[in-house]
Protein backbone atom coordinates (compact mmCIF):
# COMPACT_ATOMS: atom_id res chain seq x y z
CA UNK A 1 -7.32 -30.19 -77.85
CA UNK A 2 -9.80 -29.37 -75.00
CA UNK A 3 -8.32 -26.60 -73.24
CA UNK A 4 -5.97 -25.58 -70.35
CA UNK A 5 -6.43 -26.16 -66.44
CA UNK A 6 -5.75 -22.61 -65.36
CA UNK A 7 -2.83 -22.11 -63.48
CA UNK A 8 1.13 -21.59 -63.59
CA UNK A 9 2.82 -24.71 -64.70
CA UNK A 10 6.81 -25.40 -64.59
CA UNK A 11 9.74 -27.05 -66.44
CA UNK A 12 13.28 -26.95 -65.95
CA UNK A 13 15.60 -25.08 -69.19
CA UNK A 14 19.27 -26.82 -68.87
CA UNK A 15 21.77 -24.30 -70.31
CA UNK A 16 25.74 -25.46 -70.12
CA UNK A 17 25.38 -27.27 -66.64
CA UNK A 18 22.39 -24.44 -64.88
CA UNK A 19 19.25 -25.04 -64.67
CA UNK A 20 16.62 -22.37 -65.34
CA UNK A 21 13.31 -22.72 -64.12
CA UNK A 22 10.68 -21.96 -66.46
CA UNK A 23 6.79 -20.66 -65.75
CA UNK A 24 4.13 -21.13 -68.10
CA UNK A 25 1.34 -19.37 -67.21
CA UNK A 26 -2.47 -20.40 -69.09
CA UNK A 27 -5.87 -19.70 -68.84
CA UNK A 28 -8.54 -22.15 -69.82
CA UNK A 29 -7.49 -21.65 -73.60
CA UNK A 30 -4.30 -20.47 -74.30
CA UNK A 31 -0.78 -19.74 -72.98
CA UNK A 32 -1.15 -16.29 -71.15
CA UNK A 33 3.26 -15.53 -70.07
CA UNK A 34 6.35 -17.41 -70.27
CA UNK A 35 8.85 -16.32 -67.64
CA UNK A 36 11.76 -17.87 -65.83
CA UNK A 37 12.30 -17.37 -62.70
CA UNK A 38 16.25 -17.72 -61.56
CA UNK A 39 17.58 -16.39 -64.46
CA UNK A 40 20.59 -14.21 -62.89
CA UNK A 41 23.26 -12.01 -63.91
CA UNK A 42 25.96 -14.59 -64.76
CA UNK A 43 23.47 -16.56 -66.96
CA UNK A 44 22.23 -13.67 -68.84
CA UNK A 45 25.80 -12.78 -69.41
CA UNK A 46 26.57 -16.57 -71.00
CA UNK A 47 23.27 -16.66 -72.82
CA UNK A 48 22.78 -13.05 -73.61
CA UNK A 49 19.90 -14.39 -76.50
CA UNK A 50 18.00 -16.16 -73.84
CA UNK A 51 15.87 -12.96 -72.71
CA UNK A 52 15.43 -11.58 -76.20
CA UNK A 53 13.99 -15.04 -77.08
CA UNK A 54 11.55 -15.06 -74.53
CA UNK A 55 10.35 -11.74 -74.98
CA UNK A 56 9.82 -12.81 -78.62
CA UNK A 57 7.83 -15.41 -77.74
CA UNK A 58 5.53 -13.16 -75.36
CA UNK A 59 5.28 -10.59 -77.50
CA UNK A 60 3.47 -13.29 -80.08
CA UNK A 61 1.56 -15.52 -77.45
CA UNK A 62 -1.69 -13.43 -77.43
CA UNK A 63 -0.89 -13.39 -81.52
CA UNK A 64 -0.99 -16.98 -82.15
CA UNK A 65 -3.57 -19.71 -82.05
CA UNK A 66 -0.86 -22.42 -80.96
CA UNK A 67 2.34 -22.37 -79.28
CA UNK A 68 3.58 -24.11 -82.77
CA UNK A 69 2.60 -20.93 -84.62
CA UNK A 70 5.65 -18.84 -82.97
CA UNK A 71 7.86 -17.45 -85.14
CA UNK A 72 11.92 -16.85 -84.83
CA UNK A 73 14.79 -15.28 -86.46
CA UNK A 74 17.81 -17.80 -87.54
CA UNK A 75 20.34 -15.87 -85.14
CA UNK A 76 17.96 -17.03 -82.08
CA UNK A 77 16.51 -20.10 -83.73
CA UNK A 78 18.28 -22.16 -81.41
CA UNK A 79 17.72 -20.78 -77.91
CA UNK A 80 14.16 -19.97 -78.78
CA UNK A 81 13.30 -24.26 -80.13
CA UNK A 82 15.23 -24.86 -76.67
CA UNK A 83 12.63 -22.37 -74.78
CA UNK A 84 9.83 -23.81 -77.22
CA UNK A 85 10.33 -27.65 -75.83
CA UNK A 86 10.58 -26.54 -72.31
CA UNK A 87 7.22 -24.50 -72.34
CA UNK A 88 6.02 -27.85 -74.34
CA UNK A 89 7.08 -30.06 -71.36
CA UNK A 90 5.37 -27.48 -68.77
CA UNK A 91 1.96 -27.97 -70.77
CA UNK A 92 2.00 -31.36 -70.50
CA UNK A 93 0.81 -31.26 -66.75
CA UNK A 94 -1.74 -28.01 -68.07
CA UNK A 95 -3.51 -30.30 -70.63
CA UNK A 96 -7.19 -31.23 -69.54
């Protein structure tokens, strides 16, 4: 692994039929934020583990060496892996 082109790098989260955009942000080494940037009311309300799952995985970016190093509790196992894959996807386009 050589490293990051700096910048803020998309991919699209499908949950039940909506599509949340996703923004990874990285610096020339590591992952610096995960955000998403349409989540509304409605969705939050359908997917209320959604937001606690990404603020699990910020809260351990600057923590971990690799993205593959995050940890998770089983009741948001699956909603984190899906968050997981689509900050994956978004790095493919960061990867020098």
């Amino acid at each position: 692994f050589s490293g990051y082109v700096p910048g803020v790098y998309t991919s699209e989260l499908n949950l039940g039929g909506s599509t949340i955009l996703l923004s990874v942000s990285v610096d020339e080494s590591q992952v610096t934020g995960v955000s998403m940037d349409n989540m509304d009311e409605t969705l939050t309300a359908m997917y209320p583990l959604v937001q606690p799952s990404l603020d699990e995985i910020n809260s351990q970016i600057g923590l971990v060496s690799s993205m593959e190093d995050i940890t998770y509790s089983a009741d948001n196992k699956y909603t984190t892996i899906l968050i997981l894959d689509a900050i994956d996807e978004a790095l493919e386009d960061a990867r020098k």
